[in-house]
Each structure stands twice: as C-alpha cells, then as structure tokens.
C-alpha atoms as a PDB file:
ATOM      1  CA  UNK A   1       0.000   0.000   0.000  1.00  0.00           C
ATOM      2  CA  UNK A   2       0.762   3.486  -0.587  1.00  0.00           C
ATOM      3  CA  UNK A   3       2.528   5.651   2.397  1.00  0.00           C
ATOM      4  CA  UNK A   4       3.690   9.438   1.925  1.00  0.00           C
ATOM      5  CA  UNK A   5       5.793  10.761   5.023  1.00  0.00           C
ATOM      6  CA  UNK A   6       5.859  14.416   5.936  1.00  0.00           C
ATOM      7  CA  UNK A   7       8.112  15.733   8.501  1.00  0.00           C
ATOM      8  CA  UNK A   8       6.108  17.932  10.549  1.00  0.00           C
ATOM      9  CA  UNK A   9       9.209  18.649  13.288  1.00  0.00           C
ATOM     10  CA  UNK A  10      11.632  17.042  14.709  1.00  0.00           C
ATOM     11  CA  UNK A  11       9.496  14.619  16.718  1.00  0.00           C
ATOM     12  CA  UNK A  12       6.221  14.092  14.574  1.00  0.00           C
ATOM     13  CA  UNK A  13       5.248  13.178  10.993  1.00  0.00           C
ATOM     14  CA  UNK A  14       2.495  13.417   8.960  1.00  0.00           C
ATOM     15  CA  UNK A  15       1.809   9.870   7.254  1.00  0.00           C
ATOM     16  CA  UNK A  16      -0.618   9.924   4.391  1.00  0.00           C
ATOM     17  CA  UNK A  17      -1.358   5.801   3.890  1.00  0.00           C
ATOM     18  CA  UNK A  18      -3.829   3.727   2.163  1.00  0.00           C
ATOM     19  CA  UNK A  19      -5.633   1.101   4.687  1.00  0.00           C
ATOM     20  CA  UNK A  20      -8.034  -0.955   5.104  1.00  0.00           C
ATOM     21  CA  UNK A  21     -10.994  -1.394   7.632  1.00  0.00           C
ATOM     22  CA  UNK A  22     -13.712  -4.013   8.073  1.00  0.00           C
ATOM     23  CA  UNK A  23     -12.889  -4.844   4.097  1.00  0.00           C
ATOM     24  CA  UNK A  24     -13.472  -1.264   3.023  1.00  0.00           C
ATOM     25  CA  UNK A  25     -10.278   1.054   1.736  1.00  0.00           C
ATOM     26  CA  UNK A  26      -9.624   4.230   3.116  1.00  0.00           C
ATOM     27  CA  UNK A  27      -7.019   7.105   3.058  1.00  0.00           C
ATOM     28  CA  UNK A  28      -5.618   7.779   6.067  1.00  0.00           C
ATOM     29  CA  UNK A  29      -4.095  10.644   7.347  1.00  0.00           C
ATOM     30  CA  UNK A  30      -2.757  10.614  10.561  1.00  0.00           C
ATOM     31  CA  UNK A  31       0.415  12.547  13.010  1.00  0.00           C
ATOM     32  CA  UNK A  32       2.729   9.797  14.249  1.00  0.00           C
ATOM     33  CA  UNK A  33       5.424  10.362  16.418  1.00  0.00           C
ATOM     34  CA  UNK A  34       9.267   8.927  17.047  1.00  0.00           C
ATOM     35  CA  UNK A  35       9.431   6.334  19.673  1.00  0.00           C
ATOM     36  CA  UNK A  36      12.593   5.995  21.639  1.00  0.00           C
ATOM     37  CA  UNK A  37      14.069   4.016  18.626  1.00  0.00           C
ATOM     38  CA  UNK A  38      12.974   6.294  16.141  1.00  0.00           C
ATOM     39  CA  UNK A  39      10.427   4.401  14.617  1.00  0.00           C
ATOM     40  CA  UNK A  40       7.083   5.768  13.739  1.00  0.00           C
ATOM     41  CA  UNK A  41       4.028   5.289  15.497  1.00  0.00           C
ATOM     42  CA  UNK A  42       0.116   6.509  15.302  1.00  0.00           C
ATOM     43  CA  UNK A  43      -1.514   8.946  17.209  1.00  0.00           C
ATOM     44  CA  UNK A  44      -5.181   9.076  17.761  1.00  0.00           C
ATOM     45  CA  UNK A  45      -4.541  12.496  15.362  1.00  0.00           C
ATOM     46  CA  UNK A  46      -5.897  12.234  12.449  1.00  0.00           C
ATOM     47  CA  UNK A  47      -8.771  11.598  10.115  1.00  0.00           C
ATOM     48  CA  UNK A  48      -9.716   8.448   7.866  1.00  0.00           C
ATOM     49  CA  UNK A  49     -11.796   9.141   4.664  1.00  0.00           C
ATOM     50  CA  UNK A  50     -13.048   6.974   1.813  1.00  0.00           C
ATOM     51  CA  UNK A  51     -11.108   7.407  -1.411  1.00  0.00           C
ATOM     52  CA  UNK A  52     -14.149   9.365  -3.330  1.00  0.00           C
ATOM     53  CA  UNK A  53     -13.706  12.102  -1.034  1.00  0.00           C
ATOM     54  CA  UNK A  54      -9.741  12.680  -1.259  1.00  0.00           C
ATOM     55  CA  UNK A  55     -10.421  15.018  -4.366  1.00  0.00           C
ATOM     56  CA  UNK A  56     -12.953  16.922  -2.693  1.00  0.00           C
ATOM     57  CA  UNK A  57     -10.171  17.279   0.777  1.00  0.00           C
ATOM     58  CA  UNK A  58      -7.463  17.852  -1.761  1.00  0.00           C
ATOM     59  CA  UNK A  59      -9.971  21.329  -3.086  1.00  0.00           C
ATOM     60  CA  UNK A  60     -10.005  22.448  -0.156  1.00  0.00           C
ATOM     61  CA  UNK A  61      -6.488  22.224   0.707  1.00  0.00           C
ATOM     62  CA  UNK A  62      -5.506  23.948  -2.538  1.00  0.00           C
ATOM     63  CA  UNK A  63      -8.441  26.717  -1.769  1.00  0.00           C
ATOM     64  CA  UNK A  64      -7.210  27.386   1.133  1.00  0.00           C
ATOM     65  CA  UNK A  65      -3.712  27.459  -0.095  1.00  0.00           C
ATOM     66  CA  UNK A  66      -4.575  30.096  -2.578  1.00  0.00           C
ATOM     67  CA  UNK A  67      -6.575  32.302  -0.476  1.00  0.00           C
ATOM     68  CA  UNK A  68      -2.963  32.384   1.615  1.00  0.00           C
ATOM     69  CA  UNK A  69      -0.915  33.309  -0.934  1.00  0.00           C
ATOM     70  CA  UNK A  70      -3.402  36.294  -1.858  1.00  0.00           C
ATOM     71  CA  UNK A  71      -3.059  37.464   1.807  1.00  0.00           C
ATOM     72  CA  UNK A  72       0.759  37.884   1.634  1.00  0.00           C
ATOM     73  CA  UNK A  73       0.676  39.393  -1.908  1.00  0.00           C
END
C-alpha cells in the first residue's frame, strides 16, 4: 500500500497511507510520532476518509492554499 511521510518537526510526521478497515479502503491521514528508537508510530490524530472524497479534501487544501498566498501578496 501506498505511504507518503511528511516531517512535521523534529518529533512528529504526517503519514498519508492507504488502509483498510472491516474490508473497506480508506485514506488515512494521521500525526505519528518517534518512539525511543525512532520508529514511527500513530496517534489518535488524524482523520480516515473513503477514497471518493480525497479530491474533494485535496480542493479544499488547494483553496485554502490560494486564499494564503493572496493574503501575503
């Protein structure tokens, strides 16, 4: 399955992961954190939605985007 990793700080990612729940497919995204090892592991942050709705999440991340970059023009 897919997994996208985004360094959020030194401590704490954002993982963006296909999975897979009671047979249906979702796309998670989620914080994780660095254990003492430094392996990754899930927080309760996060939010798990079904893959028709990523294009409608990824609109309103680029909206909002946008709108930023108008503020600091």
């Amino acid at each position: 399955m897919a997994r996208t990793v985004i360094e959020k700080n030194s401590r704490e990612s954002i993982v963006v992961s296909e999975t897979e729940y009671k047979g249906n497919k979702y796309v998670d995204v989620r914080v994780f954190y660095k254990d003492a090892d430094g392996s990754l592991k899930p927080t309760r942050k996060g939010v798990s939605l079904r893959p028709e709705k990523v294009a409608e999440l990824r609109d309103a991340l680029s909206a909002f985007v946008d709108d930023s970059v108008e503020l600091v023009s």
